[in-house]
PDB file of N, CA and C in Angstrom:
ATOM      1  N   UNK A   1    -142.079 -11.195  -4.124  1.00  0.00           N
ATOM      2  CA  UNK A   1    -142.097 -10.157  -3.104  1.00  0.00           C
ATOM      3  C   UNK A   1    -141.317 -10.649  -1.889  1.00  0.00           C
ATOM      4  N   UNK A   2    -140.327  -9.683  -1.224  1.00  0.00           N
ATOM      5  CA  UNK A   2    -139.360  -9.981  -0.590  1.00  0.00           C
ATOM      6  C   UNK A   2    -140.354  -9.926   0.964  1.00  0.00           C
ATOM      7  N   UNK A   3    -139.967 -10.873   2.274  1.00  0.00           N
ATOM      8  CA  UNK A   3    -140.571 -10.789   3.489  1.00  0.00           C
ATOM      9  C   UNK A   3    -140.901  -9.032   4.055  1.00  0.00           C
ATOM     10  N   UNK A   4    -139.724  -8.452   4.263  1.00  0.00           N
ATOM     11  CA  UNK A   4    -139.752  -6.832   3.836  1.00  0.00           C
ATOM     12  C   UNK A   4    -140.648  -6.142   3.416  1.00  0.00           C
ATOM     13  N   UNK A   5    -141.114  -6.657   2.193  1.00  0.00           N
ATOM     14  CA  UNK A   5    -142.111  -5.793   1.376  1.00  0.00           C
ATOM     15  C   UNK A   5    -143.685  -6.087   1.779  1.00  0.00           C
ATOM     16  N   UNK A   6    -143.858  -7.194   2.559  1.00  0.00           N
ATOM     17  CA  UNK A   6    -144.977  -7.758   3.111  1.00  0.00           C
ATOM     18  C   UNK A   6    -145.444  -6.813   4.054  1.00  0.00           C
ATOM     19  N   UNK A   7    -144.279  -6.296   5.221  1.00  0.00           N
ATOM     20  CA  UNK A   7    -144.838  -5.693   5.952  1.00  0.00           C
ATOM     21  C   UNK A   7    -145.435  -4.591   6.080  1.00  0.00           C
ATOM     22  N   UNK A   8    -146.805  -4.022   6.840  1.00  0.00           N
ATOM     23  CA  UNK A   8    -146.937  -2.610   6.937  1.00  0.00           C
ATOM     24  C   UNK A   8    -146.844  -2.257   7.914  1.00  0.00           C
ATOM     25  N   UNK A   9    -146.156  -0.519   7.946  1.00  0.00           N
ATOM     26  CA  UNK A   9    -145.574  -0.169   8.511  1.00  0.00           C
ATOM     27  C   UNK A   9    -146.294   1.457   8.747  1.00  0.00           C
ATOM     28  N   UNK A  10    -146.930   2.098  10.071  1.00  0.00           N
ATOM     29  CA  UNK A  10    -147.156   3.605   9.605  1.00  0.00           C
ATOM     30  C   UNK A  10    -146.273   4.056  10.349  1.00  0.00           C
ATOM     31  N   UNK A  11    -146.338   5.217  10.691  1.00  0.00           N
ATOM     32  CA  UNK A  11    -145.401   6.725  10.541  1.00  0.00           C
ATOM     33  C   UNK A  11    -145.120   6.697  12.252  1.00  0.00           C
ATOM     34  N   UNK A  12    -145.576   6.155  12.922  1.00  0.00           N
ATOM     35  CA  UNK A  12    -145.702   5.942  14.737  1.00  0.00           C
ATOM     36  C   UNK A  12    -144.125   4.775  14.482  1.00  0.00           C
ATOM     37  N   UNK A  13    -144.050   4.124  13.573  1.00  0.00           N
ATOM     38  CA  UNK A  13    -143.025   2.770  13.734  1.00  0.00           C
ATOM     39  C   UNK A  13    -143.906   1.611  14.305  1.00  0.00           C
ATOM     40  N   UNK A  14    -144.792   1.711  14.098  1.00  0.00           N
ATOM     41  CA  UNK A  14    -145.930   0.116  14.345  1.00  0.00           C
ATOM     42  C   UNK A  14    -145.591  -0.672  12.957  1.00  0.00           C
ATOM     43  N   UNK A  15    -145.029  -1.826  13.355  1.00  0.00           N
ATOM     44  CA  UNK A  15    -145.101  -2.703  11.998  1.00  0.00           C
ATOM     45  C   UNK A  15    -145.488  -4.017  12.475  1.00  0.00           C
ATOM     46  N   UNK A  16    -146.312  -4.451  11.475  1.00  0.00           N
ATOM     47  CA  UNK A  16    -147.367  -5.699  11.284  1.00  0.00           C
ATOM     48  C   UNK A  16    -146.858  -6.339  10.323  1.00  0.00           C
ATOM     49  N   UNK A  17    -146.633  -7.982  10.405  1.00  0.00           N
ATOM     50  CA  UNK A  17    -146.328  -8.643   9.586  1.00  0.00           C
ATOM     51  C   UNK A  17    -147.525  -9.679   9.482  1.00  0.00           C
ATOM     52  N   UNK A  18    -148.022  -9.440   8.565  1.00  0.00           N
ATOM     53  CA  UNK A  18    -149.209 -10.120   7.762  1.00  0.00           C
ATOM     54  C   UNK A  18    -149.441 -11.823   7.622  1.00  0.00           C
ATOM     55  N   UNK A  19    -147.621 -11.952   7.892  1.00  0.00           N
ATOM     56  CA  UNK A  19    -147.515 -13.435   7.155  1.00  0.00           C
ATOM     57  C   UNK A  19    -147.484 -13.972   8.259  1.00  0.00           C
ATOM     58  N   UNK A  20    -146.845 -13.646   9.376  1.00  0.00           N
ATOM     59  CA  UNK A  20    -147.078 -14.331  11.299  1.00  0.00           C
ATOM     60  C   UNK A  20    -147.869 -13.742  11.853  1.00  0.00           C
ATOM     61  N   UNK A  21    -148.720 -12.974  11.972  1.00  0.00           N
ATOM     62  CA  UNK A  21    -149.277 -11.896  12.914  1.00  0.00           C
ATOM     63  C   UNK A  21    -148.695 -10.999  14.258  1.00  0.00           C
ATOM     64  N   UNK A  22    -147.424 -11.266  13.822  1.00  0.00           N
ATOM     65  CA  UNK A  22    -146.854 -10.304  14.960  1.00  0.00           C
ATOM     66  C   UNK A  22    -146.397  -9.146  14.389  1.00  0.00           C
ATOM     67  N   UNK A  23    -146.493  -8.333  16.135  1.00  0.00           N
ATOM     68  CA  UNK A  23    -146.180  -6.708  15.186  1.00  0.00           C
ATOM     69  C   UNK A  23    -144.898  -6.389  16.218  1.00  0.00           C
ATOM     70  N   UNK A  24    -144.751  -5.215  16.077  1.00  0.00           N
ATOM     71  CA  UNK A  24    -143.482  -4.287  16.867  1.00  0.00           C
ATOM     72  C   UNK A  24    -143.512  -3.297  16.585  1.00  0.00           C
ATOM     73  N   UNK A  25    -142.312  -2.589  17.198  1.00  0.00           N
ATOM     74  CA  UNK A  25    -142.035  -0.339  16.836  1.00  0.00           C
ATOM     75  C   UNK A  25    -141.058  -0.806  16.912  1.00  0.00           C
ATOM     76  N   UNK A  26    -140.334   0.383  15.868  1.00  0.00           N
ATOM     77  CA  UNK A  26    -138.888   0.652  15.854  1.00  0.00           C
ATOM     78  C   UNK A  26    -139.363   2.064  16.184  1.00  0.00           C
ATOM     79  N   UNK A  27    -138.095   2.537  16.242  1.00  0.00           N
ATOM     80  CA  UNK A  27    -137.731   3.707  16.702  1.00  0.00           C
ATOM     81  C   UNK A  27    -137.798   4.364  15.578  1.00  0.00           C
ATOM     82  N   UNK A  28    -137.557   5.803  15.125  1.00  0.00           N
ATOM     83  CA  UNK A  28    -137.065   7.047  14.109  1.00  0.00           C
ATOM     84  C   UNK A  28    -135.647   6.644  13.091  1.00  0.00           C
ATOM     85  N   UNK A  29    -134.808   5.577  13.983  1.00  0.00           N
ATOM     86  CA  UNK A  29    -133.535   5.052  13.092  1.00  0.00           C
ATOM     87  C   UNK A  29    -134.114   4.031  11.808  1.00  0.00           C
ATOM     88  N   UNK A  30    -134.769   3.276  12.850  1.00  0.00           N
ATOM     89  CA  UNK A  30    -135.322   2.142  12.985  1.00  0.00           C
ATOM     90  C   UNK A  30    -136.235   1.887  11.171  1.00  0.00           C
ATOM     91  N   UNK A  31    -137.110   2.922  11.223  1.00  0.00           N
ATOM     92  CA  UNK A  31    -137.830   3.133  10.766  1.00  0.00           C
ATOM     93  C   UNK A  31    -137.832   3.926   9.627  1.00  0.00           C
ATOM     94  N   UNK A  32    -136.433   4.325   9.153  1.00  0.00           N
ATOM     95  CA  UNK A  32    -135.913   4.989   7.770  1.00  0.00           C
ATOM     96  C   UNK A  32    -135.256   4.087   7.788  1.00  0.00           C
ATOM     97  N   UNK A  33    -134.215   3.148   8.026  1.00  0.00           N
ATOM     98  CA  UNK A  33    -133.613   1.789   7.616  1.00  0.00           C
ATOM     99  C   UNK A  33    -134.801   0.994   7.235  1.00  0.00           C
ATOM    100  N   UNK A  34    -135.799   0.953   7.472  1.00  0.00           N
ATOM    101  CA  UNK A  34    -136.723  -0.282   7.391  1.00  0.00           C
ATOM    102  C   UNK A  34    -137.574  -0.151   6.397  1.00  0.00           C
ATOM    103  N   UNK A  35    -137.922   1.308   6.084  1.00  0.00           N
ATOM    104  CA  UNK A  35    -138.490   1.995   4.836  1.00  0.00           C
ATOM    105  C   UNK A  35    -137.650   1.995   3.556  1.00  0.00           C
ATOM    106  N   UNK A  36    -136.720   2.179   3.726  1.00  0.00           N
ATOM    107  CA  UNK A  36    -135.042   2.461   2.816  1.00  0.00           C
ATOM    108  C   UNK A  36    -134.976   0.692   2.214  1.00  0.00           C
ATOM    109  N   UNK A  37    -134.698  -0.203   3.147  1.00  0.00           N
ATOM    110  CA  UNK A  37    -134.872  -1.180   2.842  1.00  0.00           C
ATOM    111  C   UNK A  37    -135.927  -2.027   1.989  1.00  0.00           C
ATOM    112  N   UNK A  38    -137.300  -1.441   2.227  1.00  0.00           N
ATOM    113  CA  UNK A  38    -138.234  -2.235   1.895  1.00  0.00           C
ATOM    114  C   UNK A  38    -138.410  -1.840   0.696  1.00  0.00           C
ATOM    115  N   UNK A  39    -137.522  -0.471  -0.275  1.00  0.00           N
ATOM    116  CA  UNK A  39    -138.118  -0.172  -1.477  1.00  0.00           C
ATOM    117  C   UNK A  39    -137.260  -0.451  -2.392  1.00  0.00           C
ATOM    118  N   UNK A  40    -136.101  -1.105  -1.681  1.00  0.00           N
ATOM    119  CA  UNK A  40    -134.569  -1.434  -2.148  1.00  0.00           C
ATOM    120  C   UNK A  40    -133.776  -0.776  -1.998  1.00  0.00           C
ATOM    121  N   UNK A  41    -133.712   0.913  -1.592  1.00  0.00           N
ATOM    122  CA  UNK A  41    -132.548   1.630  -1.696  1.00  0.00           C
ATOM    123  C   UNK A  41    -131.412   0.937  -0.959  1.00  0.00           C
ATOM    124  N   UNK A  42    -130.248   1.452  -2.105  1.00  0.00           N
ATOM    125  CA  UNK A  42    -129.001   0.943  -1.548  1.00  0.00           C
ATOM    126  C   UNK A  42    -128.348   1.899  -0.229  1.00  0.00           C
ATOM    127  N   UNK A  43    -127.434   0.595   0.746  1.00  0.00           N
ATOM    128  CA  UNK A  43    -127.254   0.927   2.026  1.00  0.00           C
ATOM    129  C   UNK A  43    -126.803   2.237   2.229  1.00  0.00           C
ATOM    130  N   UNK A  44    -125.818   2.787   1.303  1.00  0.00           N
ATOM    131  CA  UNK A  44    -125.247   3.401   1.296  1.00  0.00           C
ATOM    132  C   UNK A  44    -126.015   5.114   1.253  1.00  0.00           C
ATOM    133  N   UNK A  45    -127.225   5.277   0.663  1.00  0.00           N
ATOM    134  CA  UNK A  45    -128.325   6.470   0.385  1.00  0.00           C
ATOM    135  C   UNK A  45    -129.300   5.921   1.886  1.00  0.00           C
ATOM    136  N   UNK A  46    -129.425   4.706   2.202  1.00  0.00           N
ATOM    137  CA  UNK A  46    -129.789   4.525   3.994  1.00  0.00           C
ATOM    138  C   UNK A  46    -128.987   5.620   4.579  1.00  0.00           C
ATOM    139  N   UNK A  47    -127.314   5.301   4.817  1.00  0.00           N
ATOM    140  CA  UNK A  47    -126.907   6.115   5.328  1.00  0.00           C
ATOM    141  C   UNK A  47    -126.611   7.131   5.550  1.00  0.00           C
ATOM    142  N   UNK A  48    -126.813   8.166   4.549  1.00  0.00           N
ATOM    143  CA  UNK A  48    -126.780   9.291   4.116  1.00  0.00           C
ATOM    144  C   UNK A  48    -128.380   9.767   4.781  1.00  0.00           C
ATOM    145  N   UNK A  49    -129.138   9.023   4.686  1.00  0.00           N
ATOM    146  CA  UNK A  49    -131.017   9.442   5.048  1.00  0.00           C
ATOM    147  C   UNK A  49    -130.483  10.021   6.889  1.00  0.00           C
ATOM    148  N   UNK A  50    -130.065   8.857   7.647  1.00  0.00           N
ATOM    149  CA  UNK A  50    -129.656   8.871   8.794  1.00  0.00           C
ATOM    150  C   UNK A  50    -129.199  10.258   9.193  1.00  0.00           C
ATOM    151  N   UNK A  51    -127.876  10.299   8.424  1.00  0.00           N
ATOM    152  CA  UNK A  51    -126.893  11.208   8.900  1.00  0.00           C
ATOM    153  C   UNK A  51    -127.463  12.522   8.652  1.00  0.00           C
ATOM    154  N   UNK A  52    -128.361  12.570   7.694  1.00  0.00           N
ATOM    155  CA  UNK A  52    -128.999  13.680   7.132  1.00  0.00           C
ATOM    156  C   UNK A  52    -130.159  14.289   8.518  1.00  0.00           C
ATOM    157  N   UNK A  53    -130.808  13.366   8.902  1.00  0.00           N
ATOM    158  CA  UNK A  53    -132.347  13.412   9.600  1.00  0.00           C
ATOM    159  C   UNK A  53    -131.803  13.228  11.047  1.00  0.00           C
ATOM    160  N   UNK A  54    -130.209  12.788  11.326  1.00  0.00           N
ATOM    161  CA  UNK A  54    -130.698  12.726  13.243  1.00  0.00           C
ATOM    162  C   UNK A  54    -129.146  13.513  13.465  1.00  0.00           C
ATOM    163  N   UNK A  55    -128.492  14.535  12.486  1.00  0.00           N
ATOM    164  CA  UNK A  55    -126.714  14.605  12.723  1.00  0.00           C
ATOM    165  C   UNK A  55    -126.335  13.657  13.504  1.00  0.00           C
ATOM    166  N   UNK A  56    -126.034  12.285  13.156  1.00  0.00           N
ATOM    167  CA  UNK A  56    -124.826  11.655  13.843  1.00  0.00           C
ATOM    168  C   UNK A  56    -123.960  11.210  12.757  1.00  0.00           C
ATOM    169  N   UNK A  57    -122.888  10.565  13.395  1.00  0.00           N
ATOM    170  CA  UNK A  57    -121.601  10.328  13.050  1.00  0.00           C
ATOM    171  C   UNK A  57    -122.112   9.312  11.862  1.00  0.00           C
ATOM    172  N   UNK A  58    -121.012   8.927  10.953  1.00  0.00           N
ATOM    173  CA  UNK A  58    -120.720   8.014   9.642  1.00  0.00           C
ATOM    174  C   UNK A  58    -120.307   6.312  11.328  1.00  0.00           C
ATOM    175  N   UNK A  59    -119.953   6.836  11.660  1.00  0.00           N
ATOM    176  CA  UNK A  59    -119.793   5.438  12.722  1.00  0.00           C
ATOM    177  C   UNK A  59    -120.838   5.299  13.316  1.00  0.00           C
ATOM    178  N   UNK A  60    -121.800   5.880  13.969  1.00  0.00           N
ATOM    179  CA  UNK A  60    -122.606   5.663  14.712  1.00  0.00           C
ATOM    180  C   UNK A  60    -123.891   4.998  13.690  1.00  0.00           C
ATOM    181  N   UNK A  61    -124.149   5.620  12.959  1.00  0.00           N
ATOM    182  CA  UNK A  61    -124.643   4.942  11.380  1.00  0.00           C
ATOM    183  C   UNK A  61    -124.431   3.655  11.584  1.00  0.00           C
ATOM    184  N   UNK A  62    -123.091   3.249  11.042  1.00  0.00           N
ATOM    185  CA  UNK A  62    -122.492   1.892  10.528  1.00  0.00           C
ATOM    186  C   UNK A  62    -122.905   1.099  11.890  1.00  0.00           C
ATOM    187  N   UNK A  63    -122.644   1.257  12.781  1.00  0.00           N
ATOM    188  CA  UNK A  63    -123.476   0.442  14.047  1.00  0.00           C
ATOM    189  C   UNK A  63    -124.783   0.133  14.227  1.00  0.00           C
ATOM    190  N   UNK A  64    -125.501   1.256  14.233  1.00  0.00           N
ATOM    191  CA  UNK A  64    -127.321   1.725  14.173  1.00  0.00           C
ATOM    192  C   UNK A  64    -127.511   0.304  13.194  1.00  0.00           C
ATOM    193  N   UNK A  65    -126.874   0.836  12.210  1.00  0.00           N
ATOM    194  CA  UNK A  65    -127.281  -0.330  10.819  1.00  0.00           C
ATOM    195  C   UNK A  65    -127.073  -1.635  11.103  1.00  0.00           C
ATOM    196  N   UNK A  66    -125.763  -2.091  11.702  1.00  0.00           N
ATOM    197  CA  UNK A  66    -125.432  -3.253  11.861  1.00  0.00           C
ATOM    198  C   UNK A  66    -126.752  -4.221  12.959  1.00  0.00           C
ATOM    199  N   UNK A  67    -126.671  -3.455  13.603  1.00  0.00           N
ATOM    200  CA  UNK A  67    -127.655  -4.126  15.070  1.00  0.00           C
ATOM    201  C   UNK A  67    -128.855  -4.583  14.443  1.00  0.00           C
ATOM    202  N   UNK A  68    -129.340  -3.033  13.160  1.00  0.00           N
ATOM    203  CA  UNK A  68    -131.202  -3.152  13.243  1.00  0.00           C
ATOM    204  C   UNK A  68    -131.034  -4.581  12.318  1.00  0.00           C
ATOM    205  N   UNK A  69    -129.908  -5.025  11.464  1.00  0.00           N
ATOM    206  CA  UNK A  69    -129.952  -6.013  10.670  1.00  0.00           C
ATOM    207  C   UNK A  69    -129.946  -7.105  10.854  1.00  0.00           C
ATOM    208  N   UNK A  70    -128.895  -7.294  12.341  1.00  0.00           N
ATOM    209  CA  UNK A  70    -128.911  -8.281  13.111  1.00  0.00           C
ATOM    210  C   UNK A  70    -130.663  -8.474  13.779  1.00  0.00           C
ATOM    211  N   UNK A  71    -131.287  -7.420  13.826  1.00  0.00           N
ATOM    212  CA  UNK A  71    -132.287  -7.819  14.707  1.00  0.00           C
ATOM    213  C   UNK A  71    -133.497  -8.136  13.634  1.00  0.00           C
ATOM    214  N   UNK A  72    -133.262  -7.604  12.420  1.00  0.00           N
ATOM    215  CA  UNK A  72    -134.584  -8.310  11.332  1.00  0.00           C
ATOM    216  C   UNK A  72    -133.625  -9.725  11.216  1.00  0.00           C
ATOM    217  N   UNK A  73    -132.737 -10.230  11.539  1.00  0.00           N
ATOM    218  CA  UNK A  73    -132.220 -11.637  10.847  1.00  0.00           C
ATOM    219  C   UNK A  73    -133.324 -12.840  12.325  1.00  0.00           C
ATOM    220  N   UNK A  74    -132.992 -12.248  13.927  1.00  0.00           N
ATOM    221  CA  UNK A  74    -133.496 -12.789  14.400  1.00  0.00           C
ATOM    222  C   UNK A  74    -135.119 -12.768  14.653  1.00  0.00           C
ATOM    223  N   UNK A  75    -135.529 -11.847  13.979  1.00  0.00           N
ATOM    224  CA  UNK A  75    -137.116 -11.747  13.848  1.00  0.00           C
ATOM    225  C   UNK A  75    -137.292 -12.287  12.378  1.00  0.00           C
ATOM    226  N   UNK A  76    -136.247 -13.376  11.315  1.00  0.00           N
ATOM    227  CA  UNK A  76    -136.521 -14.021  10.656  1.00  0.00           C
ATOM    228  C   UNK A  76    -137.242 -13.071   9.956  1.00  0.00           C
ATOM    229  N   UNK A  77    -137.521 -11.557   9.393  1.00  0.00           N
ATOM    230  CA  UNK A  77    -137.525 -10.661   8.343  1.00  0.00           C
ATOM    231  C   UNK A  77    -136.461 -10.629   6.902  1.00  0.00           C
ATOM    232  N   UNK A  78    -135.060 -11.034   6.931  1.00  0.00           N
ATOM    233  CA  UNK A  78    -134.276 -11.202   6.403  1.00  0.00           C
ATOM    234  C   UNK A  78    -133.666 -12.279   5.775  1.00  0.00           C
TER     235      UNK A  78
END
Protein backbone atom coordinates (compact mmCIF):
# COMPACT_ATOMS: atom_id res chain seq x y z
CA UNK A 1 0.00 0.00 0.00
CA UNK A 2 1.28 3.20 -1.41
CA UNK A 3 1.79 6.39 1.47
CA UNK A 4 -1.33 7.91 -0.62
CA UNK A 5 -3.52 5.17 0.02
CA UNK A 6 -2.91 5.42 3.85
CA UNK A 7 -4.45 8.57 4.02
CA UNK A 8 -8.06 9.58 4.96
CA UNK A 9 -9.49 12.03 3.46
CA UNK A 10 -13.46 13.46 3.74
CA UNK A 11 -15.37 15.61 1.41
CA UNK A 12 -14.47 19.20 3.57
CA UNK A 13 -10.53 18.33 2.17
CA UNK A 14 -9.42 17.36 5.87
CA UNK A 15 -6.73 14.78 5.38
CA UNK A 16 -5.14 12.71 8.17
CA UNK A 17 -2.20 10.75 7.79
CA UNK A 18 -2.33 7.84 10.09
CA UNK A 19 1.33 7.00 9.73
CA UNK A 20 2.67 10.73 11.29
CA UNK A 21 -0.35 12.13 12.80
CA UNK A 22 -0.51 15.14 10.93
CA UNK A 23 -3.39 16.42 9.05
CA UNK A 24 -4.19 19.38 6.49
CA UNK A 25 -7.06 20.74 3.73
CA UNK A 26 -6.61 21.04 0.33
CA UNK A 27 -8.74 22.91 -1.51
CA UNK A 28 -11.62 21.53 -4.35
CA UNK A 29 -8.35 21.20 -6.92
CA UNK A 30 -6.57 19.85 -4.33
CA UNK A 31 -8.76 17.28 -3.46
CA UNK A 32 -9.80 15.55 -6.93
CA UNK A 33 -5.93 15.35 -7.68
CA UNK A 34 -5.50 13.69 -4.35
CA UNK A 35 -8.54 11.34 -4.72
CA UNK A 36 -7.57 10.65 -8.57
CA UNK A 37 -4.25 9.85 -7.28
CA UNK A 38 -4.90 7.69 -4.41
CA UNK A 39 -6.96 5.12 -6.60
CA UNK A 40 -4.30 5.29 -9.34
CA UNK A 41 -6.08 7.06 -12.05
CA UNK A 42 -3.87 8.12 -14.71
CA UNK A 43 -2.77 11.94 -14.81
CA UNK A 44 -4.13 12.48 -17.73
CA UNK A 45 -8.32 11.43 -16.68
CA UNK A 46 -6.95 13.84 -13.33
CA UNK A 47 -6.96 16.34 -15.85
CA UNK A 48 -9.83 16.02 -17.66
CA UNK A 49 -11.79 15.62 -13.80
CA UNK A 50 -10.36 19.35 -13.30
CA UNK A 51 -11.19 20.85 -16.48
CA UNK A 52 -14.48 19.17 -16.35
CA UNK A 53 -15.54 20.36 -12.50
CA UNK A 54 -13.89 24.05 -12.23
CA UNK A 55 -13.81 25.25 -16.50
CA UNK A 56 -10.25 26.15 -16.51
CA UNK A 57 -7.68 26.09 -19.00
CA UNK A 58 -5.51 22.66 -20.14
CA UNK A 59 -2.55 25.16 -18.75
CA UNK A 60 -3.85 26.19 -15.72
CA UNK A 61 -4.40 22.32 -15.00
CA UNK A 62 -0.79 21.46 -15.94
CA UNK A 63 0.35 24.05 -13.21
CA UNK A 64 -2.51 23.30 -10.43
CA UNK A 65 -0.94 19.73 -10.95
CA UNK A 66 2.58 20.55 -10.97
CA UNK A 67 2.62 22.62 -7.54
CA UNK A 68 0.01 20.08 -5.64
CA UNK A 69 2.91 17.41 -6.56
CA UNK A 70 5.59 19.43 -5.62
CA UNK A 71 3.80 19.97 -2.36
CA UNK A 72 2.92 16.04 -1.52
CA UNK A 73 6.91 15.52 -2.40
CA UNK A 74 7.65 18.13 0.47
CA UNK A 75 5.05 16.76 2.89
CA UNK A 76 7.08 13.45 2.06
CA UNK A 77 3.45 11.82 0.72
CA UNK A 78 5.23 10.90 -2.54
Amino acid sequence: MSHLQRLAINQDGFVFDPTTGESFTVNGTGLVILEGMMVGRATEDIVEDLIDRFEVTPAEVQRDLLDFNDRLRIFRLT
